[in-house]
Protein backbone atom coordinates (compact mmCIF):
# COMPACT_ATOMS: atom_id res chain seq x y z
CA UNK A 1 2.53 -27.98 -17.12
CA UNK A 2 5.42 -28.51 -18.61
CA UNK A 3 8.32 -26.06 -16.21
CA UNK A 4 11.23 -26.81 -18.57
CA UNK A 5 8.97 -25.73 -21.19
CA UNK A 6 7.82 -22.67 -19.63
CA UNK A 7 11.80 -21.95 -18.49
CA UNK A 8 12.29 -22.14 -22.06
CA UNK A 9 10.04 -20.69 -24.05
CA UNK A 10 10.69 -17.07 -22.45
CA UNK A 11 13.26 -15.23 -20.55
CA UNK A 12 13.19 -16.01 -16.96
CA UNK A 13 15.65 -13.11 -15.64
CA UNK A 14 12.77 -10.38 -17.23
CA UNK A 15 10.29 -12.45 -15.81
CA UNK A 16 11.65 -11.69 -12.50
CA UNK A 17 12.66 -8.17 -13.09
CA UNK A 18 9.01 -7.59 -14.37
CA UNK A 19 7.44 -9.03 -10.96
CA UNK A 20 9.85 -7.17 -8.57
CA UNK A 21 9.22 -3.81 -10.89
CA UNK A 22 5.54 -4.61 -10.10
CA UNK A 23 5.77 -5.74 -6.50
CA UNK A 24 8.02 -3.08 -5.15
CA UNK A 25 5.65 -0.02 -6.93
CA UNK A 26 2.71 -1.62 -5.94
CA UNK A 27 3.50 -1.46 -2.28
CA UNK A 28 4.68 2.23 -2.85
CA UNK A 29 1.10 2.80 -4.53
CA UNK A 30 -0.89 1.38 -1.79
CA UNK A 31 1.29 3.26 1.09
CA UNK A 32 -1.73 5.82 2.16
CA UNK A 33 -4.18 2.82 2.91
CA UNK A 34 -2.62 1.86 5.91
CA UNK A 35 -0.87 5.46 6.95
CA UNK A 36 -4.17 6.97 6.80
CA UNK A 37 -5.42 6.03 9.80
CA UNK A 38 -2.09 7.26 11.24
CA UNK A 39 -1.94 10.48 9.51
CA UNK A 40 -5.99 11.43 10.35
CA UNK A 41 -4.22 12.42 13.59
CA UNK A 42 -2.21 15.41 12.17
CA UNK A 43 -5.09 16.08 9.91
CA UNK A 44 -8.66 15.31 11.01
CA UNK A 45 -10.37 13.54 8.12
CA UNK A 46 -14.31 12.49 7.36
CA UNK A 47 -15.19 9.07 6.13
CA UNK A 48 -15.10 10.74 2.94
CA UNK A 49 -12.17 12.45 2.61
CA UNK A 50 -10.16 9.26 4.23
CA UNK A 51 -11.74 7.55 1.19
CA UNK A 52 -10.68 10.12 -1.25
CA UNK A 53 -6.76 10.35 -0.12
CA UNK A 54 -6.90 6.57 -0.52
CA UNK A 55 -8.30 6.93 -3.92
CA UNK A 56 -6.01 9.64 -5.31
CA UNK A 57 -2.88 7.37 -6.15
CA UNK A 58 -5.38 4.98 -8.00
CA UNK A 59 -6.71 7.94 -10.03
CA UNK A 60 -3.49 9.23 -10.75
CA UNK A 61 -2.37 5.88 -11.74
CA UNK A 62 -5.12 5.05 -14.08
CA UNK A 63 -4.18 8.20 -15.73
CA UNK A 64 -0.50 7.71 -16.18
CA UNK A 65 -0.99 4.11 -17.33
CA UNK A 66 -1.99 5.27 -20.50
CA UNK A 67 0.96 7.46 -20.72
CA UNK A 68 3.59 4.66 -19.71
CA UNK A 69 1.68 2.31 -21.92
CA UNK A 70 2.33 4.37 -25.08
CA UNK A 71 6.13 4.62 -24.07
CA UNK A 72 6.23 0.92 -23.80
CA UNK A 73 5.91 0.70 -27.36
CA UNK A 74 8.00 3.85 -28.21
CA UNK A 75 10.81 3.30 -26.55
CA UNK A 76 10.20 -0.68 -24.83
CA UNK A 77 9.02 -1.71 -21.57
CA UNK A 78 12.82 -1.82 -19.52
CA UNK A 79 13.40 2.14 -20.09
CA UNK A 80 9.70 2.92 -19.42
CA UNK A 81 10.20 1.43 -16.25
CA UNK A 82 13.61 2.88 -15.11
CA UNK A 83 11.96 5.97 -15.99
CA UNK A 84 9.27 5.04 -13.74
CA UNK A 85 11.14 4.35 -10.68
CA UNK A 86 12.84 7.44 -11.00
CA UNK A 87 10.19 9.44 -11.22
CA UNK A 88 8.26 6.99 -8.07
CA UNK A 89 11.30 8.75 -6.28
CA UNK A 90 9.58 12.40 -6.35
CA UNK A 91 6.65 11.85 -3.99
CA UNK A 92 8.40 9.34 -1.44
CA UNK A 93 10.96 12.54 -0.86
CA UNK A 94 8.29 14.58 -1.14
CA UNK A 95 6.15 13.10 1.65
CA UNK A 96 9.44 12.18 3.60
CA UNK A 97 10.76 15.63 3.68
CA UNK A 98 8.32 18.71 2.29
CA UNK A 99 4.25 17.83 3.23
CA UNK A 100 2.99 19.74 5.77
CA UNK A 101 -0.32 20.09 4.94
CA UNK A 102 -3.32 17.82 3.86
CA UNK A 103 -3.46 19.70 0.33
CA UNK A 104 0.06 19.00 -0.24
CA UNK A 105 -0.58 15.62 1.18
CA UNK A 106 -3.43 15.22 -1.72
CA UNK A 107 -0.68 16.20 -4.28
CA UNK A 108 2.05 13.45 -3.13
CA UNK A 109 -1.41 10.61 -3.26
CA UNK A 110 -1.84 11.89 -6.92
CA UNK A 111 1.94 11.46 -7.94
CA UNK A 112 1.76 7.94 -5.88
CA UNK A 113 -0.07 7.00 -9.14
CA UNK A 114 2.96 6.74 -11.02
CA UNK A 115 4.23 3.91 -8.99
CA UNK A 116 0.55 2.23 -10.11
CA UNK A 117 1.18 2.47 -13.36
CA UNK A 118 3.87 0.42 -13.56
CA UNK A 119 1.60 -2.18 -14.94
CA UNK A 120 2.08 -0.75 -18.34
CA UNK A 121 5.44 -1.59 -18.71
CA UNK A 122 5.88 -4.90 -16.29
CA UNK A 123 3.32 -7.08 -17.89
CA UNK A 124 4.43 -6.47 -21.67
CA UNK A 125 7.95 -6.66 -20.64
CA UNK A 126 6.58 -10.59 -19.56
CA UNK A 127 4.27 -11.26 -21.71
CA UNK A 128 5.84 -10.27 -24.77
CA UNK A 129 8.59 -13.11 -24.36
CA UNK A 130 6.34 -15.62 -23.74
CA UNK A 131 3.96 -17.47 -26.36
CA UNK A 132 0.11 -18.20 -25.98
CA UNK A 133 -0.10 -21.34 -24.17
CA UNK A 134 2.60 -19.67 -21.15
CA UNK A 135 0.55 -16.15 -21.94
CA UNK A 136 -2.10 -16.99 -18.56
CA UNK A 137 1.22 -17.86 -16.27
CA UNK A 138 3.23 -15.40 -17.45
CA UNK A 139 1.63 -13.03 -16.78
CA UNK A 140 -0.16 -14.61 -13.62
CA UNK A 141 3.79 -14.48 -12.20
CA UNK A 142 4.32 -10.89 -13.12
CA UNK A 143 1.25 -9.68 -11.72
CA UNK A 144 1.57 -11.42 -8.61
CA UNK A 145 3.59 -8.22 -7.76
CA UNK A 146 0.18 -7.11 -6.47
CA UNK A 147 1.98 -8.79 -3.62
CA UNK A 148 3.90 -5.36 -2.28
CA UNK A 149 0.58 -4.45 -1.15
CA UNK A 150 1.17 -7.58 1.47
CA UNK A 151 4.52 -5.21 2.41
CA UNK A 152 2.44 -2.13 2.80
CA UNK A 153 -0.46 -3.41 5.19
CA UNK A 154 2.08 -5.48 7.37
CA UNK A 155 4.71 -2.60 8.04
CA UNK A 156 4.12 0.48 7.05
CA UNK A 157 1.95 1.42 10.04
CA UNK A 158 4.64 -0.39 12.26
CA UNK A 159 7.30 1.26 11.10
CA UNK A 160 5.39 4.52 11.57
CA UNK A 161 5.32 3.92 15.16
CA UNK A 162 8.77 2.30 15.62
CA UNK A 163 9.78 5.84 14.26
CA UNK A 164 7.09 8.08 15.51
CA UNK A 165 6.39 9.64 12.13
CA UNK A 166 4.53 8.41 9.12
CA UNK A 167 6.81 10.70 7.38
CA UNK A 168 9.45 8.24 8.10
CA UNK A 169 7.73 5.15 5.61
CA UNK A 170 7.54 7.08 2.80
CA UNK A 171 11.62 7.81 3.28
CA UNK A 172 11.97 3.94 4.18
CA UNK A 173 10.32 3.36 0.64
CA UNK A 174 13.05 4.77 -0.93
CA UNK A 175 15.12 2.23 0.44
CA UNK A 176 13.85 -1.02 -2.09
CA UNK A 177 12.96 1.45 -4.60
CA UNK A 178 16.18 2.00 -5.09
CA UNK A 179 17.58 -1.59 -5.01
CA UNK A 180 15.29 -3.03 -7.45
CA UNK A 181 15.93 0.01 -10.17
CA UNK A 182 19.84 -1.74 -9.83
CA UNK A 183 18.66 -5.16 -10.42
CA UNK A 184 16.30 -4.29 -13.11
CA UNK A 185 18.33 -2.33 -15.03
CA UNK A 186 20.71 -5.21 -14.87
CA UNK A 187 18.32 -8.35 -15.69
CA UNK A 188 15.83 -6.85 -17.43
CA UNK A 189 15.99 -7.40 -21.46
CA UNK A 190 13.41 -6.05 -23.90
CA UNK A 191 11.77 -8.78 -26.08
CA UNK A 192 13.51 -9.00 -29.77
CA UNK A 193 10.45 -8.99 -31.60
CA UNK A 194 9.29 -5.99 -30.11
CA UNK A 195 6.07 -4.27 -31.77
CA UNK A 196 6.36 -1.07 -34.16
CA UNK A 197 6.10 2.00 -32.14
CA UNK A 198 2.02 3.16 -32.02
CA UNK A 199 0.54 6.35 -32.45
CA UNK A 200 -1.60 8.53 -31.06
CA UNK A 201 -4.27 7.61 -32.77
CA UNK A 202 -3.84 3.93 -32.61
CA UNK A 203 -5.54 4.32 -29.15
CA UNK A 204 -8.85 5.63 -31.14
CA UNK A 205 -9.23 2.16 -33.15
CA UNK A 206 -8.51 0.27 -30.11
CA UNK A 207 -11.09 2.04 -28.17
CA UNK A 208 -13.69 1.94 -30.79
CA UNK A 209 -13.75 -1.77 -30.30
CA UNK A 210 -16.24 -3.47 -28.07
CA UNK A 211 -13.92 -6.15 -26.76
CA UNK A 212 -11.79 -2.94 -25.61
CA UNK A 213 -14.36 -1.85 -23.23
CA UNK A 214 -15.68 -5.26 -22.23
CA UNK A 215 -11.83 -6.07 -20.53
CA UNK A 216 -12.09 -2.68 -19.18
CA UNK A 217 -15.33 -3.24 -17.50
CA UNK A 218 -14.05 -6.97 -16.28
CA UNK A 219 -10.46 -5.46 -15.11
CA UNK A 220 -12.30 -2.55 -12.98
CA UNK A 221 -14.27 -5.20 -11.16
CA UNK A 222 -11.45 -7.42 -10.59
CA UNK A 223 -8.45 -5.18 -9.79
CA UNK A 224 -10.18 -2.04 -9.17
CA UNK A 225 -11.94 -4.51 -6.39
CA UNK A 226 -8.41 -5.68 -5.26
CA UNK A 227 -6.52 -2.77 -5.35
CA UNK A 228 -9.79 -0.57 -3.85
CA UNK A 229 -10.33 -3.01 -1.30
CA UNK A 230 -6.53 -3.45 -0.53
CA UNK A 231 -6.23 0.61 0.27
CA UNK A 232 -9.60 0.73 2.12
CA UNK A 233 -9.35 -2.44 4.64
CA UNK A 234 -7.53 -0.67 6.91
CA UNK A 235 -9.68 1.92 7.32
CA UNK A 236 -12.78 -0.72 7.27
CA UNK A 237 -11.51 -2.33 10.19
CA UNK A 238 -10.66 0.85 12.39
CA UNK A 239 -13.99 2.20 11.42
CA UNK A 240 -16.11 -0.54 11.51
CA UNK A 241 -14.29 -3.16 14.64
CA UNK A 242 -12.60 -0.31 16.15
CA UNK A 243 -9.28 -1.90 15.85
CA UNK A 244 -5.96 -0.10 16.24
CA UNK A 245 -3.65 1.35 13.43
CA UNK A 246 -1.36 -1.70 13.57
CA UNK A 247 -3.86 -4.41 14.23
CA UNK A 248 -6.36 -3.10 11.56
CA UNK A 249 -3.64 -3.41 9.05
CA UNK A 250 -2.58 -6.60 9.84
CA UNK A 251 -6.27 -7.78 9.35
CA UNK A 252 -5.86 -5.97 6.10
CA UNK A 253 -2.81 -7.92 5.26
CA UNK A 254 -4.42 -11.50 5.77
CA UNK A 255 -7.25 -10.40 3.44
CA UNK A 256 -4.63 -8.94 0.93
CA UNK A 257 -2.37 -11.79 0.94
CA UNK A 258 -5.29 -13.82 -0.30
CA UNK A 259 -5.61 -11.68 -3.80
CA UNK A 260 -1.96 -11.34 -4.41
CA UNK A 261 -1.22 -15.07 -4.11
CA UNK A 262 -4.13 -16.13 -5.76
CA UNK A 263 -3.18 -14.13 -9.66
CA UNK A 264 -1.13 -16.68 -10.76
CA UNK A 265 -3.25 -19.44 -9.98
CA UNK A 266 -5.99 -17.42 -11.62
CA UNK A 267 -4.19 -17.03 -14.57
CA UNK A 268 -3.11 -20.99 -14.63
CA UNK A 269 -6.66 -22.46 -14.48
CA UNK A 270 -7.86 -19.90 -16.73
CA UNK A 271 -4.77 -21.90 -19.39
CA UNK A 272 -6.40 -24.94 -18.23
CA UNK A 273 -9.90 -24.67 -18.09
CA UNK A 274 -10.59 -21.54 -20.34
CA UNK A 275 -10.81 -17.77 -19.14
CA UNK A 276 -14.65 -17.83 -19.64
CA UNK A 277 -15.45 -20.18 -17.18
CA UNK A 278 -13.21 -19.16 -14.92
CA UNK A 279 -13.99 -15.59 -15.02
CA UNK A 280 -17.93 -16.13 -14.77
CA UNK A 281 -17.08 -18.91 -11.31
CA UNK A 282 -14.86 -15.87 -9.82
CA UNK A 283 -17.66 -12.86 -10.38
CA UNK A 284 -19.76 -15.18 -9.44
CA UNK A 285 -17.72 -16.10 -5.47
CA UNK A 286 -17.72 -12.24 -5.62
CA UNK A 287 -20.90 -11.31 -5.69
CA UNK A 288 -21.88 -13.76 -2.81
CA UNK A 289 -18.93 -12.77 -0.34
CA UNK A 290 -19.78 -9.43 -0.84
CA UNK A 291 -23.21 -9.78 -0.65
CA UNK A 292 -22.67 -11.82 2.94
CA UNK A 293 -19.82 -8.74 3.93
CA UNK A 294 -22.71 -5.97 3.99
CA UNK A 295 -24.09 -7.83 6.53
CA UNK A 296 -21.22 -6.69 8.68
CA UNK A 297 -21.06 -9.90 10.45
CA UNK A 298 -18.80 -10.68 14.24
CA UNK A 299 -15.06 -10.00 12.78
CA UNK A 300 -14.49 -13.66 13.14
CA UNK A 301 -16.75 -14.25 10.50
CA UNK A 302 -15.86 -10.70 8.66
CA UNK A 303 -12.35 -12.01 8.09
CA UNK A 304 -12.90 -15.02 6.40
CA UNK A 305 -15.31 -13.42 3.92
CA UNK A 306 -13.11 -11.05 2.63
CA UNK A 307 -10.26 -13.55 2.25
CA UNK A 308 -12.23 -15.32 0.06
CA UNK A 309 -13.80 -12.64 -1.47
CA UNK A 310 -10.23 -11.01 -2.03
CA UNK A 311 -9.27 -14.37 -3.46
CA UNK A 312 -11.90 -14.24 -6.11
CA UNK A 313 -10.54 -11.35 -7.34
CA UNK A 314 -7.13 -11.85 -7.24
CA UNK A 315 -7.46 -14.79 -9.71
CA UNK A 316 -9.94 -12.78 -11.48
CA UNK A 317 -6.65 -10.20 -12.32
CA UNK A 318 -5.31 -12.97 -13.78
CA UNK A 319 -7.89 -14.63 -15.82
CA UNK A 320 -8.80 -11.29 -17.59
CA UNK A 321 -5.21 -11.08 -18.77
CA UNK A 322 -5.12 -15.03 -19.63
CA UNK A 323 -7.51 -13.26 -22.10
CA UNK A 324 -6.33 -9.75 -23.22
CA UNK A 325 -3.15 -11.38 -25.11
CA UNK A 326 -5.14 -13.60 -27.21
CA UNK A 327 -7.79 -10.98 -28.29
CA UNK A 328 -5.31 -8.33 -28.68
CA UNK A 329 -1.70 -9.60 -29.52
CA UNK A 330 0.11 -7.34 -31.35
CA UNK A 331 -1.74 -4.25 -29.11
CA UNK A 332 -0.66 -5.39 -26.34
CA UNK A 333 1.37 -2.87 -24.99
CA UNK A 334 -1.57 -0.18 -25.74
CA UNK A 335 -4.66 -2.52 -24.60
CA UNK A 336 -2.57 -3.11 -21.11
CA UNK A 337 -2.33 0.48 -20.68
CA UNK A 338 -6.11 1.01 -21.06
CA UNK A 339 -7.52 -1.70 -19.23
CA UNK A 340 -5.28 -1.12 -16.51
CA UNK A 341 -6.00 2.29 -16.62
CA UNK A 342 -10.04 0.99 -15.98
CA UNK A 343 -8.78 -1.34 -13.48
CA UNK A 344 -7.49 1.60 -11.53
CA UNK A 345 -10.47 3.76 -12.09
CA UNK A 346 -12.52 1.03 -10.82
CA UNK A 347 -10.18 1.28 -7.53
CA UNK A 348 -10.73 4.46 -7.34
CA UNK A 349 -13.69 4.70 -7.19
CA UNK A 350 -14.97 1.74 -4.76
CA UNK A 351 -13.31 3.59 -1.59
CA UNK A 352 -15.18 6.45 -2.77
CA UNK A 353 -18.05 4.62 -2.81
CA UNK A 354 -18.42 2.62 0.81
CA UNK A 355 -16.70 5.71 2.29
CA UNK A 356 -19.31 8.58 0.94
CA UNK A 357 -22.26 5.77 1.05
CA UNK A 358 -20.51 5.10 4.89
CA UNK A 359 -21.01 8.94 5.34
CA UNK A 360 -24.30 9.12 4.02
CA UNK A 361 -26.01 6.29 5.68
CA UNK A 362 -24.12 5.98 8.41
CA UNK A 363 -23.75 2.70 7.15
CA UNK A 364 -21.13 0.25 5.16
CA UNK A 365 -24.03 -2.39 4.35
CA UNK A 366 -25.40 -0.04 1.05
CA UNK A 367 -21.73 0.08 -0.52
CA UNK A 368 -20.50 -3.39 -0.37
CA UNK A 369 -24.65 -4.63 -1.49
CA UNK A 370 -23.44 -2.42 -5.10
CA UNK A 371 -20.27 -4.16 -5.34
CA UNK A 372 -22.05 -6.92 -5.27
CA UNK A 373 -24.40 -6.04 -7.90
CA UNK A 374 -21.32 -5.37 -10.20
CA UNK A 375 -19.84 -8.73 -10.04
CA UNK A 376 -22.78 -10.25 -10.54
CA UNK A 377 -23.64 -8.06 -13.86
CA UNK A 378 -20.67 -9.30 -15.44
CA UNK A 379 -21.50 -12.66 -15.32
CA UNK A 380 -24.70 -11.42 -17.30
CA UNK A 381 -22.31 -9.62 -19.81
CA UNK A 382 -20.24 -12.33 -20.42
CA UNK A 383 -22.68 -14.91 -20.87
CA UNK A 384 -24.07 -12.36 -23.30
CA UNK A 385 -20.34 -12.01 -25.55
CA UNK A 386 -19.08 -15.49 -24.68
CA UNK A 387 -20.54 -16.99 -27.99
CA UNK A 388 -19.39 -14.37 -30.50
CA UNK A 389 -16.00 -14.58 -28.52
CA UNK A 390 -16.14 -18.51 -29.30
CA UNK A 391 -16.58 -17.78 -32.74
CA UNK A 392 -13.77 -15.55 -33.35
CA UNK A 393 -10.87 -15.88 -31.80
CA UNK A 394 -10.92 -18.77 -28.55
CA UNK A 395 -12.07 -21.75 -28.14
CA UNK A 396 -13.19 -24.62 -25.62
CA UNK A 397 -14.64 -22.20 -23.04
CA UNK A 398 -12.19 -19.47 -22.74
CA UNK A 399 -8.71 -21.57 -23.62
CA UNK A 400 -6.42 -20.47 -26.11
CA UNK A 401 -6.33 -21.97 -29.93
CA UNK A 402 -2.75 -23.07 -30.04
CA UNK A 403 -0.78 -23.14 -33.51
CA UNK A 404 2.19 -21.96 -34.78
CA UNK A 405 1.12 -19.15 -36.57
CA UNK A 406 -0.42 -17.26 -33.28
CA UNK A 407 2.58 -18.74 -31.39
CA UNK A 408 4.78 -16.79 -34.02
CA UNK A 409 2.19 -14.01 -34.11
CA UNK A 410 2.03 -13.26 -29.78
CA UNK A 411 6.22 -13.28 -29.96
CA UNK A 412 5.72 -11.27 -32.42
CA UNK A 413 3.55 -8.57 -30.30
């Protein structure tokens, strides 16, 4: 690759602003995974309610995607996500300050979502100053602010102790929340060519298309897997290895780092070597690590398993939005909303799953053997599309078809 190029072709100080937008939320998002270990000792929790306040900021966030997706295109991606910090603000105080019961706590894990859908405005805010051939790296770099789930698992259970509350973390989180609404709202710079505001109904003719729900499918495998597997770690290890709070997380943490490094390079091969093959390699290393996890193997083994299992899906992340430009380049702003919207339902539900099938069985082995199952289907479903795909609008295996007209058209978008 070509880095003057890249430096050229797009606008590096929105670039940045979009990844710390993304990284800083994202740990925010993910703050209950490791707390909730901590916290189950002012309120008693089941396997599956542990599961289900882990999964309550990815359901709210699916929701809200949609919501911050349409005001991407209304009124551009940099207000939609000054708006979105702000509003990130409400349950950090909240659970700093005001919770005091495991209802309320359920409340402040639903308005965690917001900080989740930050996706919605800090990938089009990348991707729409960059053109076709950059589209896989792009937005590779912005969504490598998956990362702040690294900041979550390493310290946020630390911290917690250091200050004797978990109360404390969430008014911590304030702390960088703040910071990085200054820098954004300094460095951040819509795209010129910004795409005519949507409607309401635009959403219905994107959804009645098959591609639509295909990239929704392939997103809630990859980062519903990531982000699922990024709250629930924590908790695996406690439950499963009887590991402490801190150590637990930090095990978490290894096996997170993995997937958040990993997205760009996803989204790079997937520019060299088409989005296709790399997408049906990656569901593919899926389906086998997780197939080998639900053996619950000695933790020595365990660990290196899920890295590489959280690796595969890392790069997944970013080979399924190597893709989603290309198909969909002057939607862009809605499709990200709605496939990140399925991304997030698909991390909501996998904690639900291994912790209810964990409750059920008594067992973790029957959870991680469906996950496994999924991946494995979409390799099936993509071999299955891949030639119509082919015909229509890529080329050599998943690459994009580079010209000046879809350079023009993606800047465009």
């Amino acid at each position: 690759m070509d880095r003057k190029s890249f430096l050229k072709s797009g606008h590096t100080p929105s670039l940045l602003s979009s990844f710390l937008y993304f990284d800083t939320s994202f740990m925010v998002w993910v703050l209950l995974g490791p707390l909730v270990v901590i916290i189950m000792n002012d309120y008693p929790m089941d396997a599956a309610q542990k599961a289900n306040l882990v999964a309550l900021p990815v359901l709210g966030g699916s929701v809200l995607r949609l919501v911050l997706g349409y005001f991407t295109d209304v009124i551009g991606p940099k207000r939609t996500g000054q708006i979105g910090m702000l509003l990130t603000m409400v349950p950090l105080v909240w659970g700093w300050k005001f919770v005091d019961s495991l209802s309320e706590l359920y409340t402040v894990a639903i308005l965690l979502g917001i900080a989740g859908a930050s996706f919605a405005a800090a990938l089009p805010l990348a991707s729409r100053w960059y053109p076709p051939q950059y589209q896989g790296l792009a937005m590779g770099i912005a969504g490598a602010g998956n990362s702040g789930t690294v900041f979550a698992t390493l310290f946020a259970n630390r911290l917690a102790q250091h200050y004797g509350s978990w109360h404390a973390v969430f008014g911590l989180a304030l702390i960088p929340i703040i910071l990085i609404f200054i820098v954004f709202s300094i460095l951040a710079k819509d795209s010129p060519n910004q795409p005519a505001p949507r409607k309401l109904t635009d959403y219905g003719s994107i959804l009645k298309q098959r591609d639509t729900w295909l990239f929704c499918i392939f997103y809630g495998v990859t980062f519903g897997g990531f982000v699922g597997m990024s709250n629930y770690l924590t908790i695996f290890f406690n439950t499963q290895y009887g590991l402490s709070p801190v150590r637990a997380a930090d095990f978490a943490t290894i096996c997170v780092i993995a997937g958040s490094l990993f997205r760009p390079v996803g989204g790079w091969l997937a520019d060299k070597i088409g989005g296709i093959r790399m997408l049906m390699t990656l569901y593919g290393v899926v389906g086998i690590m997780m197939a080998c996890i639900s053996t619950l193997p000695p933790l020595g083994l365990m660990i290196p398993l899920l890295f590489i299992g959280m690796m595969a899906l890392g790069m997944g992340n970013g080979s399924v939005f190597q893709l989603v430009p290309q198909r969909f380049q002057k939607e862009i702003g809605i499709v990200t909303g709605i496939v990140g919207a399925a991304g997030g339902l698909g991390g909501y539900f996998l904690p639900k799953i291994l912790g209810n099938l964990k409750l059920s069985s008594g067992s973790y082995t029957p959870g991680f053997l469906i996950l496994s199952g999924v991946a494995l289907l979409c390799i099936v479903i993509i071999f299955i599309v891949q030639g119509a795909w082919k015909k229509t609008w890529i080329g050599n295996g998943g690459k994009a078809i580079i010209d000046q007209s879809s350079i023009k058209s993606t800047v465009a978008s």
